[in-house]
Protein backbone atom coordinates (compact mmCIF):
# COMPACT_ATOMS: atom_id res chain seq x y z
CA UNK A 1 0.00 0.00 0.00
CA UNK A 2 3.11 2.13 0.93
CA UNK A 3 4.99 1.48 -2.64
CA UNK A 4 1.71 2.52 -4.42
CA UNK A 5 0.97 5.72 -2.65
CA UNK A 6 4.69 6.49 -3.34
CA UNK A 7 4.96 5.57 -6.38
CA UNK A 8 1.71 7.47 -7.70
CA UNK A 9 2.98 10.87 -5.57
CA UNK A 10 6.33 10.69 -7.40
CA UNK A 11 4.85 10.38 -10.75
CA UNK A 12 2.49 12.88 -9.58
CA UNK A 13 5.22 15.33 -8.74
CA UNK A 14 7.14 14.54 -11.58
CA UNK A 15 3.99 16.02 -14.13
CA UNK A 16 3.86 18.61 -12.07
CA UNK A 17 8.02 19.77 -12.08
CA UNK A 18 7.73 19.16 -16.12
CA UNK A 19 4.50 21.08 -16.49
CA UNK A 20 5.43 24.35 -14.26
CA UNK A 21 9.80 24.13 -14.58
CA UNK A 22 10.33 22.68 -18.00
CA UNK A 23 14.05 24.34 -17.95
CA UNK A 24 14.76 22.18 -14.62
CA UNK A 25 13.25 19.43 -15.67
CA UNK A 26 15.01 19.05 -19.05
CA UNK A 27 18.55 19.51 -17.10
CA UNK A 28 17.69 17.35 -14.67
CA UNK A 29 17.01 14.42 -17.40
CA UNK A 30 20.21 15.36 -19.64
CA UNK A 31 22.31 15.28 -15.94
CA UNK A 32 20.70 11.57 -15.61
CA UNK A 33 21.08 10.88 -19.40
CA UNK A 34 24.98 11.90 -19.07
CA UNK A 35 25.43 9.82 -15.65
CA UNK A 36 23.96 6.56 -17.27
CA UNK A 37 26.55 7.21 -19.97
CA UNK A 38 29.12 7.38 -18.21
CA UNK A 39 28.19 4.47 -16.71
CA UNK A 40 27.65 2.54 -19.61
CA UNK A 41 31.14 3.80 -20.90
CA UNK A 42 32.81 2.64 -17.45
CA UNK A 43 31.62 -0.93 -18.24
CA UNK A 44 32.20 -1.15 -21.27
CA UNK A 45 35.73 0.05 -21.13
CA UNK A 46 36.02 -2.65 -17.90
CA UNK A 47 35.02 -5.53 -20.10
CA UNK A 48 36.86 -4.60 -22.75
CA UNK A 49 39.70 -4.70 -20.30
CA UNK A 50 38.41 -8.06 -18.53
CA UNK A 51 39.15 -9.73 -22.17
CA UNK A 52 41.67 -7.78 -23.44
């Protein structure tokens, strides 16, 4: 009951950041965007050392 109350506020709060800050909200995504590339990047370059 907990996870579903939380999980509809936080979607919930999420339209409502995009709808009234769009600047924010768009920075906030490419900041996520560039940190799960990075990521991706760090693993890739580890397996390419694993084999290598």
């Amino acid at each position: 009951m907990v996870k579903k109350v939380l999980t509809w506020g936080g979607l919930a709060f999420l339209l409502f950041f995009v709808a009234f800050r769009p600047e924010s909200a768009a920075e906030v995504f490419k900041s996520i965007g560039a940190a799960i590339g990075d990521i991706a990047q760090g693993l890739g370059e580890f397996f390419t050392n694993l084999v290598a």
